[in-house]
C-alpha atoms as a PDB file:
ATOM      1  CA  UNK A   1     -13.717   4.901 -72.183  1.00  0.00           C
ATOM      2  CA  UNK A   2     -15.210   2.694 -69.750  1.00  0.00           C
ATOM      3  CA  UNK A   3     -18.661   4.177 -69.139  1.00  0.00           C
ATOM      4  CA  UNK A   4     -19.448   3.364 -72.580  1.00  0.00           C
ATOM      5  CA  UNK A   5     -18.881  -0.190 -71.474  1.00  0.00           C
ATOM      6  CA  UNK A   6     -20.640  -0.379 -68.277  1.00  0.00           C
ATOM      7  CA  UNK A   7     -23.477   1.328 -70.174  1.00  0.00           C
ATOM      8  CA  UNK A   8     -23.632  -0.979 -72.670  1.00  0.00           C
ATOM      9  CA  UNK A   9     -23.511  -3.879 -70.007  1.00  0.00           C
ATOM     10  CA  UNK A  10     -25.928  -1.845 -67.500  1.00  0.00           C
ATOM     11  CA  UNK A  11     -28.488  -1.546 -70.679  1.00  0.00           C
ATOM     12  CA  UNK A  12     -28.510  -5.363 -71.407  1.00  0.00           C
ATOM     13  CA  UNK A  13     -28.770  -6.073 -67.934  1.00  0.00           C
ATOM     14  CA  UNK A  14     -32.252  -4.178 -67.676  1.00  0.00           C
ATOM     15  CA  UNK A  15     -33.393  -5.095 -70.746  1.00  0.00           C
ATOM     16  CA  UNK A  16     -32.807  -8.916 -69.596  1.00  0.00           C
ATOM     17  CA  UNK A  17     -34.411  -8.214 -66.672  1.00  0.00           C
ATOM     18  CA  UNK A  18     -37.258  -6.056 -67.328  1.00  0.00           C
ATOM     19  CA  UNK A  19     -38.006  -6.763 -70.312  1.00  0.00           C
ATOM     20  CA  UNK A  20     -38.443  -3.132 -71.501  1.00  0.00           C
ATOM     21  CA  UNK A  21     -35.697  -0.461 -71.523  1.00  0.00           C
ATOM     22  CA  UNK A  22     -34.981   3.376 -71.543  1.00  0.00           C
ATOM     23  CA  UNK A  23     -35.108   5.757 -69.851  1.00  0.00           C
ATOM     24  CA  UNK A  24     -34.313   9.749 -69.781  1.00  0.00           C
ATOM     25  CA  UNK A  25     -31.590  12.539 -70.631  1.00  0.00           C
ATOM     26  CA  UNK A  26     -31.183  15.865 -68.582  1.00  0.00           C
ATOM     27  CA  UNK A  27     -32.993  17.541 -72.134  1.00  0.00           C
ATOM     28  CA  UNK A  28     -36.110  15.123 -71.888  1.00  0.00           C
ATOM     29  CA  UNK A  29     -36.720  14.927 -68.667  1.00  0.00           C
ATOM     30  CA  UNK A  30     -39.818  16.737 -68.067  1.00  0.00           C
ATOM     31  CA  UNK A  31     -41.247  14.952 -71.074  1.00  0.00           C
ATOM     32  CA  UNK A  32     -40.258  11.712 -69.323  1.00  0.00           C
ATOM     33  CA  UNK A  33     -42.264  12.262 -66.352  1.00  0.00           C
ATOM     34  CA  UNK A  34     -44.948  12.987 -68.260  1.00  0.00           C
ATOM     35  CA  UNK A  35     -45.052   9.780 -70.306  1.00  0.00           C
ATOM     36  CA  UNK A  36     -43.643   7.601 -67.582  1.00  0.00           C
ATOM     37  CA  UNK A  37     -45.791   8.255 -64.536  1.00  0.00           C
ATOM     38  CA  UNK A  38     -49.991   7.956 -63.746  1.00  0.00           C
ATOM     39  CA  UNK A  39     -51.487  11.680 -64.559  1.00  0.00           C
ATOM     40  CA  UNK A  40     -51.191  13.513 -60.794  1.00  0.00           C
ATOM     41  CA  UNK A  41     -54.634  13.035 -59.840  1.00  0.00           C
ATOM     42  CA  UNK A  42     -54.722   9.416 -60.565  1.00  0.00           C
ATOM     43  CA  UNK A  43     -55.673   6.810 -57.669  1.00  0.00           C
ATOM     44  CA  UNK A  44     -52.227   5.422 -56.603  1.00  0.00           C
ATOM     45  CA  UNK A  45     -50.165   7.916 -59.040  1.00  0.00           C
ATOM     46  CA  UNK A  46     -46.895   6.427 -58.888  1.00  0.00           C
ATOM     47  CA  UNK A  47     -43.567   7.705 -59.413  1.00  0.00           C
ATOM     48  CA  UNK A  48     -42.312   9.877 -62.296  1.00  0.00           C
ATOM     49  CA  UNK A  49     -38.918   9.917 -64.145  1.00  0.00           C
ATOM     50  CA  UNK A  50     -38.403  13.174 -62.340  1.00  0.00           C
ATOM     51  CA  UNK A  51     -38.455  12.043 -58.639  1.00  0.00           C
ATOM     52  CA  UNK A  52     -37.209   8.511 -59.593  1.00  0.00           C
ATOM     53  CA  UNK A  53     -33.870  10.948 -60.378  1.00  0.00           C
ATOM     54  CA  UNK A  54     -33.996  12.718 -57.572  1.00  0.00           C
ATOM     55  CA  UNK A  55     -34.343   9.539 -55.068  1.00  0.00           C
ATOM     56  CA  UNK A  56     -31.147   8.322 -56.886  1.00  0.00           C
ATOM     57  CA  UNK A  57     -29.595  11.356 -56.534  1.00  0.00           C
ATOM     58  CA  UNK A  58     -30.497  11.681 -52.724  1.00  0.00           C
ATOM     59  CA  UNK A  59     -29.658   8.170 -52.110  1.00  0.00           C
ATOM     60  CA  UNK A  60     -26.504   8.689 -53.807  1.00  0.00           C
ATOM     61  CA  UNK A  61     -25.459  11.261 -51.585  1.00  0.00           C
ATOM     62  CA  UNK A  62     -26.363   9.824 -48.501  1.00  0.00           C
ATOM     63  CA  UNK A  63     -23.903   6.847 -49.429  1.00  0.00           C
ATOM     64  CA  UNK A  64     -21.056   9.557 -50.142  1.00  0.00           C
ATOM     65  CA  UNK A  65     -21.111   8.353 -53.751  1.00  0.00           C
ATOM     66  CA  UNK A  66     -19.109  11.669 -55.340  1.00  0.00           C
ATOM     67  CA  UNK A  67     -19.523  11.950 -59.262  1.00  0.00           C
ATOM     68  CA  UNK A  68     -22.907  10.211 -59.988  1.00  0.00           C
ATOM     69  CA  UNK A  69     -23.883  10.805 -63.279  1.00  0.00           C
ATOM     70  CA  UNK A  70     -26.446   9.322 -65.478  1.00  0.00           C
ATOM     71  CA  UNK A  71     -25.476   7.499 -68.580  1.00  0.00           C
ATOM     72  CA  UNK A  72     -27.432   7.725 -72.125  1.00  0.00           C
ATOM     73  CA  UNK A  73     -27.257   5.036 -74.618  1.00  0.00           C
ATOM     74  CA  UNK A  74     -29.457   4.059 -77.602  1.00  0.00           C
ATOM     75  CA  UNK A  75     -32.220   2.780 -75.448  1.00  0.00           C
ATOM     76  CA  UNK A  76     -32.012   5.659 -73.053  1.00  0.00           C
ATOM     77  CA  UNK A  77     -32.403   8.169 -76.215  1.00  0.00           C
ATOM     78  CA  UNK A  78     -35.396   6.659 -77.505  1.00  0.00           C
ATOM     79  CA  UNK A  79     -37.463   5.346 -74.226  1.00  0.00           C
ATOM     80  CA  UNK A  80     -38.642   7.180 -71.459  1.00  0.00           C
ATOM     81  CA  UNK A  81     -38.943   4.429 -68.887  1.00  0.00           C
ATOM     82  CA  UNK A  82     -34.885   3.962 -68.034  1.00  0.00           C
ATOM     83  CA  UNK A  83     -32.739   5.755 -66.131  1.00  0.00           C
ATOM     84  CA  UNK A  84     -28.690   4.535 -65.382  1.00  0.00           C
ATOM     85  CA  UNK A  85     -26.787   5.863 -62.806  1.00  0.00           C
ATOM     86  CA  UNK A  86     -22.941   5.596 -61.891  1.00  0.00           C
ATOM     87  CA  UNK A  87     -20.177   7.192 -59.865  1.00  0.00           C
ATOM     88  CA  UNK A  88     -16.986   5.477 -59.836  1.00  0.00           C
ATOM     89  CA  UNK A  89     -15.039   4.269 -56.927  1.00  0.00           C
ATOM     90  CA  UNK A  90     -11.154   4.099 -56.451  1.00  0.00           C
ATOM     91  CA  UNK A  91     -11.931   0.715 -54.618  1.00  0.00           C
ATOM     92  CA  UNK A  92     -14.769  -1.470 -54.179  1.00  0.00           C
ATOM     93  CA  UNK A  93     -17.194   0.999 -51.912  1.00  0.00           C
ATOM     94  CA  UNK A  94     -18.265  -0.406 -48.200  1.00  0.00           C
ATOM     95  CA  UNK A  95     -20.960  -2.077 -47.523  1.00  0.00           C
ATOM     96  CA  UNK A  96     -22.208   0.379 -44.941  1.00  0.00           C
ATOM     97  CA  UNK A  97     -22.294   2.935 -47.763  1.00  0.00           C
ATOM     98  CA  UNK A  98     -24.420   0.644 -50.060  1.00  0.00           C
ATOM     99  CA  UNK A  99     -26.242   0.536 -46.744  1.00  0.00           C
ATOM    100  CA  UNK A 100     -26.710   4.195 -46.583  1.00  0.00           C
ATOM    101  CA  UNK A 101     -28.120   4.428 -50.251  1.00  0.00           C
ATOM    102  CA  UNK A 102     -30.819   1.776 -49.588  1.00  0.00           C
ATOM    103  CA  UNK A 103     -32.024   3.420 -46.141  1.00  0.00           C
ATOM    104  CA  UNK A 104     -32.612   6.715 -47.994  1.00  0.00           C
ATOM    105  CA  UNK A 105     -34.284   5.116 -50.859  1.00  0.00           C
ATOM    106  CA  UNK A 106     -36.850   3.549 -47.476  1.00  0.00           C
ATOM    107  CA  UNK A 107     -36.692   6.527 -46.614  1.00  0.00           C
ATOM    108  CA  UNK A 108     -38.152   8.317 -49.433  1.00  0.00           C
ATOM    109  CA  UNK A 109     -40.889   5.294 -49.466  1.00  0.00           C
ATOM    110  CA  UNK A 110     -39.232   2.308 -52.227  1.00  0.00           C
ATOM    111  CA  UNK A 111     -39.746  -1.267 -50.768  1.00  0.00           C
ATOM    112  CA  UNK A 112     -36.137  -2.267 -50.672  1.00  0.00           C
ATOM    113  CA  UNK A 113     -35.121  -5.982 -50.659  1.00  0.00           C
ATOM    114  CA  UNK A 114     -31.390  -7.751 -50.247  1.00  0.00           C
ATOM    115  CA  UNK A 115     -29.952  -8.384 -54.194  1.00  0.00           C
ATOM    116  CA  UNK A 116     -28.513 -11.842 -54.456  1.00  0.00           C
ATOM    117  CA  UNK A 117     -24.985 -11.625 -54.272  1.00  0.00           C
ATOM    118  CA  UNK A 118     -23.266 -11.959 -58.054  1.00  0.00           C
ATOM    119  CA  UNK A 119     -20.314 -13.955 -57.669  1.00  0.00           C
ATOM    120  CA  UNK A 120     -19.065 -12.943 -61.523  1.00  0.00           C
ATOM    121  CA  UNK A 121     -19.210  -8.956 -60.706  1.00  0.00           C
ATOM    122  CA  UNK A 122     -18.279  -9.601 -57.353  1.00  0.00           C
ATOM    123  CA  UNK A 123     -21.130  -6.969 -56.686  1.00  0.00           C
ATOM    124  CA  UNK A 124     -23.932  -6.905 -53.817  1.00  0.00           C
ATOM    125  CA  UNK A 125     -26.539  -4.669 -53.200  1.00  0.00           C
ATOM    126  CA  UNK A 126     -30.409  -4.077 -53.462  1.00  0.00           C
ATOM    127  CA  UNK A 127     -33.280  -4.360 -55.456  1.00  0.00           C
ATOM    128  CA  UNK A 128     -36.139  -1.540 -54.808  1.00  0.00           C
ATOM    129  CA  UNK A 129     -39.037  -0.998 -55.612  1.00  0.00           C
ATOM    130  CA  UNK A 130     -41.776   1.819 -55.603  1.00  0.00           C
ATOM    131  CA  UNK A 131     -45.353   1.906 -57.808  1.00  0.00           C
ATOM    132  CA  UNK A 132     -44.228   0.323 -61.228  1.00  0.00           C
ATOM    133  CA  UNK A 133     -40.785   1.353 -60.729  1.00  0.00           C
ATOM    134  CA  UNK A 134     -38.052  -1.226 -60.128  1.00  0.00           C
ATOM    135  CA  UNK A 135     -34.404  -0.519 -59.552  1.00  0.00           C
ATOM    136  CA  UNK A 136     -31.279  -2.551 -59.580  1.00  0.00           C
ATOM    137  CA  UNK A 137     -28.560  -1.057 -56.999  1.00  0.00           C
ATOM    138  CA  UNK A 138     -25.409  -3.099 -57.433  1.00  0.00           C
ATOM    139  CA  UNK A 139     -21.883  -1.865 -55.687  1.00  0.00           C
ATOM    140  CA  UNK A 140     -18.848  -3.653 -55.976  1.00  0.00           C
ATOM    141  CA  UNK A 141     -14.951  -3.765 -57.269  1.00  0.00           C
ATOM    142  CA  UNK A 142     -15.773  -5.026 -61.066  1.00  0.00           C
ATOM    143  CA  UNK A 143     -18.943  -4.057 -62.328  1.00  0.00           C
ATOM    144  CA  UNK A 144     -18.707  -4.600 -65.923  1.00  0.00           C
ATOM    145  CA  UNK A 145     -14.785  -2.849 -65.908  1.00  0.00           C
ATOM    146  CA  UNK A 146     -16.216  -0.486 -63.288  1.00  0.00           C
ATOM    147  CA  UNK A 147     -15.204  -0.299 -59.946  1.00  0.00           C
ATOM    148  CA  UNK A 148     -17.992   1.786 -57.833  1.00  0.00           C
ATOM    149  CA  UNK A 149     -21.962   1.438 -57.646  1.00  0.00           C
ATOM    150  CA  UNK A 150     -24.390   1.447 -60.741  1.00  0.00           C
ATOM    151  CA  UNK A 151     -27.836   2.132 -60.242  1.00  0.00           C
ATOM    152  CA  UNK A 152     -30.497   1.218 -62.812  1.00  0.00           C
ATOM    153  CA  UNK A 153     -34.302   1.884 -63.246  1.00  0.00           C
ATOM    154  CA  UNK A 154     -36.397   1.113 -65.120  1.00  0.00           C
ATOM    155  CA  UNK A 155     -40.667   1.202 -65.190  1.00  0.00           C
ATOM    156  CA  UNK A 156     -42.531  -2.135 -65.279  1.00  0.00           C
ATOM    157  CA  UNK A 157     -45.474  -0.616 -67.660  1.00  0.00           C
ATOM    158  CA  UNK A 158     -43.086   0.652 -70.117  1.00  0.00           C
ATOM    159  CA  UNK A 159     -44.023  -1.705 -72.540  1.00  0.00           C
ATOM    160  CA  UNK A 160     -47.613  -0.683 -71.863  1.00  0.00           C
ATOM    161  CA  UNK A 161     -47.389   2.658 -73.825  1.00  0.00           C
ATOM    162  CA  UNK A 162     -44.744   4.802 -71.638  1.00  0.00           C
ATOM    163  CA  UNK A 163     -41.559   4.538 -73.917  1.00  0.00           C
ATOM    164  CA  UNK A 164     -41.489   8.393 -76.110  1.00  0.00           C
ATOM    165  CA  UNK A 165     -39.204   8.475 -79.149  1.00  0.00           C
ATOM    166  CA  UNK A 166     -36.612  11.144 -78.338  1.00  0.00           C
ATOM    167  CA  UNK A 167     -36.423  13.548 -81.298  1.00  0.00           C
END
């Protein structure tokens, strides 16, 4: 199947890049806000797994991405601080719809700069970023063996204590 492959890929790529992965399933999810975010009444309380989920989902939809789902893998069982999103594409999706999911992520208040183009994915897209949250939106027509947009976050302080063992 080729989500297990763009997982796999998607996984590496954050753990590259941040340094820390994970992230949550629809069981844990309440006890991944929890352990990922600043307690509610904190000074600056950033985001929480929860709405980090819901901003993809939102942003998602406002790019007419159809069939976004969020893929677990061993890092996203066992840490709280990860979350991987994809919805597949018959062809490579418009920019203007890439477009679409960073203005609603703006929107909903993540800083949202250009993402270098990558020549060997032949993908483009974004890189926001909101409290300690970071994301990685890439679209394009061969993303790892997946034609569509994958959207990955992950929490900068997850190595400071956030990661939770699923059981």
């Amino acid at each position: 199947m080729r989500g297990a492959g763009v997982a796999a890929a998607a996984v590496a790529a954050v753990v590259v890049l941040a340094g820390c992965g994970g992230g949550s399933d629809e069981r844990s999810e309440g006890a991944a806000s929890a352990s990922a975010s600043v307690p509610a009444g904190a000074k600056g309380a950033g985001p929480t797994t929860a709405s980090v989920r819901r901003d993809i989902r939102a942003a998602a939809g406002a790019g007419t991405f159809e069939g976004l789902r969020f893929v677990r893998t061993g890092l996203t069982e066992r840490l709280a601080c990860q979350l991987i999103a994809v919805a597949e594409t018959s062809a490579a999706p418009a920019r203007r719809q890439v477009e679409r999911v960073a203005e609603e992520l703006e929107r909903r208040g993540w800083k949202v700069s250009p993402r270098p183009e990558n020549k060997e994915t032949a993908g483009y897209g974004y890189l926001p970023e909101k409290g300690s949250w970071h994301m990685d939106v890439i679209a394009g027509a061969d993303l790892h063996g997946m034609t569509g947009i994958m959207i990955e976050a992950w929490a900068a302080d997850c190595a400071a204590g956030s990661a939770t063992p699923t059981p």
